[in-house]
Structure formats: structure tokens, C-alpha cells
Protein backbone atom coordinates (compact mmCIF):
# COMPACT_ATOMS: atom_id res chain seq x y z
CA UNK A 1 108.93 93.52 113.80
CA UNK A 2 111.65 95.68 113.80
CA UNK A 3 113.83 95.62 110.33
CA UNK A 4 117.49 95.55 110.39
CA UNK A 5 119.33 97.59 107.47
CA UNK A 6 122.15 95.38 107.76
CA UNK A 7 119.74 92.48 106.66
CA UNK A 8 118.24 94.76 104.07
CA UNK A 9 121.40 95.13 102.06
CA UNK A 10 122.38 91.65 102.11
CA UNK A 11 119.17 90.75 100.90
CA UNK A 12 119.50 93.75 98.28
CA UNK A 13 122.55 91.86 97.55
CA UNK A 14 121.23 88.57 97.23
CA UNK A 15 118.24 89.94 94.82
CA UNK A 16 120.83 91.64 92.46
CA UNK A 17 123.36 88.72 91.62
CA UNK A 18 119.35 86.42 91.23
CA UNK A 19 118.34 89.45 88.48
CA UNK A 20 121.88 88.14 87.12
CA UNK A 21 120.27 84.49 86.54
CA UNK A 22 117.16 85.49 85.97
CA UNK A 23 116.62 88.78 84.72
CA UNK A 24 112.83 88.34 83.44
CA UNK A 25 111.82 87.12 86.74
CA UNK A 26 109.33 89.97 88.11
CA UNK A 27 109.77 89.60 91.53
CA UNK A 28 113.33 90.47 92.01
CA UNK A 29 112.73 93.72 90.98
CA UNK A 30 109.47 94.12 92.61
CA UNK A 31 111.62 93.19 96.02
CA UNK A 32 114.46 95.42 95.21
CA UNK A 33 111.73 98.56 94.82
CA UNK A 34 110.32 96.89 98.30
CA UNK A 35 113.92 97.64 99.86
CA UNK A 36 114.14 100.29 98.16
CA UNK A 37 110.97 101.74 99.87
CA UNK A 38 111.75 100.36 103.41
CA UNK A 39 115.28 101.98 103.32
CA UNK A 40 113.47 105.47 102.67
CA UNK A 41 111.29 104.69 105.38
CA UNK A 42 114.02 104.00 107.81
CA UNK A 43 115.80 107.09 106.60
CA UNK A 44 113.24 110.21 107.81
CA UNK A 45 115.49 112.98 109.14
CA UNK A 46 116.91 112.46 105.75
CA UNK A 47 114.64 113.85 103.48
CA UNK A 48 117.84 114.21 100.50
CA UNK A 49 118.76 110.55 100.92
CA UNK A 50 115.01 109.29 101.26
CA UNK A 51 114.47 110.51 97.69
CA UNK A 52 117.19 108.96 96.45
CA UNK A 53 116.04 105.62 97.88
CA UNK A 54 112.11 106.26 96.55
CA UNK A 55 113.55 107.07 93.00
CA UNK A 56 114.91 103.69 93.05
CA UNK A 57 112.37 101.98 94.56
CA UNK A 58 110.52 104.02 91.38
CA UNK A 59 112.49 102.20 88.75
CA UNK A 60 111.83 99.14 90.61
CA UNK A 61 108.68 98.76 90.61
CA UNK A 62 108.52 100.33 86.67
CA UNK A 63 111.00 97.49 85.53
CA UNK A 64 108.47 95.14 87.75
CA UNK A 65 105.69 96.62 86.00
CA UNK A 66 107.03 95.70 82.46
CA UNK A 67 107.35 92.35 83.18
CA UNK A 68 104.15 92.04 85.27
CA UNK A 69 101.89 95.03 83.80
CA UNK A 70 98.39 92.76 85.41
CA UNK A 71 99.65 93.02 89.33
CA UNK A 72 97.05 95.85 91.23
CA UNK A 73 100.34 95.16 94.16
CA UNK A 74 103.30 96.10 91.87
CA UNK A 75 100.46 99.31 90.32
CA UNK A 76 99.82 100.20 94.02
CA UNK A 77 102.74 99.93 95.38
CA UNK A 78 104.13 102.19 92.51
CA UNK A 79 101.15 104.67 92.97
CA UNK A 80 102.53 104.60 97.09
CA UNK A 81 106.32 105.07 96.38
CA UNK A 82 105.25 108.36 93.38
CA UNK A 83 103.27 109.91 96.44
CA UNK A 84 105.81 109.90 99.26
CA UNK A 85 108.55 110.79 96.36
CA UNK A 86 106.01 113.97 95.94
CA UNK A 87 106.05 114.53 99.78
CA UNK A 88 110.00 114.44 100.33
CA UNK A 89 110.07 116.81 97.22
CA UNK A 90 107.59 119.06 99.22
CA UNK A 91 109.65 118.95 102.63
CA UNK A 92 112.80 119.71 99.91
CA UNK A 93 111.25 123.00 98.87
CA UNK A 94 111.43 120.75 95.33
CA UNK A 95 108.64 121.84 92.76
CA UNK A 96 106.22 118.82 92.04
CA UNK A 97 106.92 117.02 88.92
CA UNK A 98 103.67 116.91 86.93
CA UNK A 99 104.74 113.81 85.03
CA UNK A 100 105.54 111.69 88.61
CA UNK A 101 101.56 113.26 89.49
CA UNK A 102 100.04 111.58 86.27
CA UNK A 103 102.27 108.38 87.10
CA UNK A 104 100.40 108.18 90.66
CA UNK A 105 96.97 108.83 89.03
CA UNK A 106 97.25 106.35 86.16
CA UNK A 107 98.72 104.31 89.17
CA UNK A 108 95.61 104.41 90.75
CA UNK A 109 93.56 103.43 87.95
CA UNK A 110 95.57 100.53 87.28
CA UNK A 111 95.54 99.14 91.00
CA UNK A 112 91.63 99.76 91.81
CA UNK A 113 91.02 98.07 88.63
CA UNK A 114 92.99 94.94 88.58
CA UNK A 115 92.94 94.59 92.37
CA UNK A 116 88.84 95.70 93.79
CA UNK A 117 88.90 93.51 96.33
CA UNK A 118 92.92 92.90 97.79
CA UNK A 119 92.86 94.29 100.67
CA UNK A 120 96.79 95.36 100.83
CA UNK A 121 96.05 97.34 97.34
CA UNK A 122 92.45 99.01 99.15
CA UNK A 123 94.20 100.44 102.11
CA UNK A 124 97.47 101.84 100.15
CA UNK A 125 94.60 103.47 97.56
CA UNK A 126 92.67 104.74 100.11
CA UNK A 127 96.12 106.26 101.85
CA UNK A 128 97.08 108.17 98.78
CA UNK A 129 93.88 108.78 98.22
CA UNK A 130 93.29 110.72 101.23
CA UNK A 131 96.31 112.76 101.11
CA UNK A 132 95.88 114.12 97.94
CA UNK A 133 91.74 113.61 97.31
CA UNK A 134 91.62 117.20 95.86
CA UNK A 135 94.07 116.81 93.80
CA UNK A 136 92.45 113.98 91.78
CA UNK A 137 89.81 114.41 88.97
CA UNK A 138 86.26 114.18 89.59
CA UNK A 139 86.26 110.68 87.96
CA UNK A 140 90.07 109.76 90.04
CA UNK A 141 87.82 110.68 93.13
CA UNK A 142 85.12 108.57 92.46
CA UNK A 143 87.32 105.34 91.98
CA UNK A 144 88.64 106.38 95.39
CA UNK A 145 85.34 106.75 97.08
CA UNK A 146 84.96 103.09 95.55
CA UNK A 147 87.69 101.50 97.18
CA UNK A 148 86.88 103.24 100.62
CA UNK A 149 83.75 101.84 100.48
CA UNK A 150 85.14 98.49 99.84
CA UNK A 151 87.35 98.39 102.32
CA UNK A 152 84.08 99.47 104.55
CA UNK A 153 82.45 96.29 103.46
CA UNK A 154 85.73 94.62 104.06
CA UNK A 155 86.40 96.08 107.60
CA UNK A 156 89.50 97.39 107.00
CA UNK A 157 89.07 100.78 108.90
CA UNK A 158 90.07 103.32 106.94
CA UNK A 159 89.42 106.68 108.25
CA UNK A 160 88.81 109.81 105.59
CA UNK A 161 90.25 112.98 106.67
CA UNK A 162 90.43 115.52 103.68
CA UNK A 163 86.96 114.18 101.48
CA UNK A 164 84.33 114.95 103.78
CA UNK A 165 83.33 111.69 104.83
């Protein structure tokens, strides 16, 4: 289903005067980093104004994250917005921020951990994974080869590209 960025921002809207009633309530701003993400999405010949949107998405999901630390969705979905933040920052001619990099892989810790078996939170590790397998530790790649073979045993269908299998 196709989204409608009009529809976005009014429920962007909506979210922001709920954080005003309810400001420890974790899933406003884990749906305002969701918009957030989608907007970026919807904005790819934009590579300037997608990383605007992902760096908010980013401090989203980290306010969501506070509030919620025990949610493998809010960790993956964090781990997902750091790496596409890195690839806009590539297609910039931006150097890679170490410190977003060790984000994504404590990221990815957190969300195979708390989430082995959620299927949402196997494919999104398994994405990242795969697009940046050798950049990962020895021990980050073995978590990874964990949740592909999950998802394996799950039938999810994820393909490996860049690891060899």
C-alpha cells in the first residue's frame, strides 16, 4: 500500500501534541522515528534531505529506547535507521562517523538478543547484516550467521550476498 506524505505529517502531528500528554509513553516516539524513517524513504533523489529525516528518526528511536531499553523492534529498528544514515553519508561523499558504526553494532547485539526469534527483528538483522558483514567483528558476524540461520528455520528467505553463504 502506497503511503501518502500528506497523511504522514498529520499523523506526525497528531503523535507530537500525544508526547504533550504523555511524554513517557514509548510509542509516540518510537512512531515519530517510524515517520521519520518512511519520509527518508520516500525522499531518494534527495540524499541531503533523507539524512536529515534518518537523523531524526535517530533521536526517535534513542528517546524510544530510554523509555523502552528491552524492545529487540525499537534496538533493530535503530540498528536499520544508523545503517542507511551511513549509506546517504556514503552517496554524500560524507566520512563515516565511527561513533553512529558502534551505535549499529551494539544495535545489533541488543536486537538478536532480546528478539531470537521475531521475525520483523531477523530479517532487518540479517539486512544490515549483509551489507556490511565485513565490517563486523568476528564475534558481530557470528550473531549474524545466527539470526540467518533462524530465519532459515523460520522460512523467511533471506538471501546472503557478501558472507559466502
Amino acid at each position: 500500500m502506497r503511503v501518502e506524505p500528506a497523511e504522514l505529517i498529520r499523523s506526525r502531528e497528531r503523535l507530537l501534541m500525544a508526547r504533550t500528554w504523555d511524554a513517557g509513553n514509548p510509542i509516540i516516539p518510537e512512531y515519530l522515528g517510524q515517520i521519520a524513517f518512511i519520509r527518508a524513504q520516500l525522499i531518494s533523489l534527495s540524499p541531503t534531505v533523507q539524512a536529515v529525516f534518518l537523523r531524526e528518526a535517530i533521536e526517535y528511536f534513542d528517546s524510544a529506547i530510554a523509555l523502552r531499553p528491552n524492545s529487540a523492534h525499537l534496538w533493530a529498528a535503530r540498528m536499520s535507521t544508523g545503517s542507511f544514515l551511513l549509506e546517504t553519508h556514503a552517496r554524500l561523499g560524507v566520512a563515516s562517523v565511527d561513533d553512529e558504526f558502534s551505535v549499529i553494532r551494539h544495535a545489533l547485539r541488543r536486537a538478536a538478543e532480546l528478539g531470537p526469534w521475531e521475525p520483523s527483528v531477523l530479517q532487518q538483522i540479517a539486512g544490515v547484516g549483509n551489507l556490511r558483514y565485513r565490517e563486523f567483528s568476528p564475534e558481530e558476524r557470528g550473531v549474524i550467521d545466527g539470526v540467518v540461520v533462524r530465519a532459515k528455520q523460520l522460512r523467511l528467505g533471506i538471501l546472503r550476498k557478501n558472507t559466502g553463504f
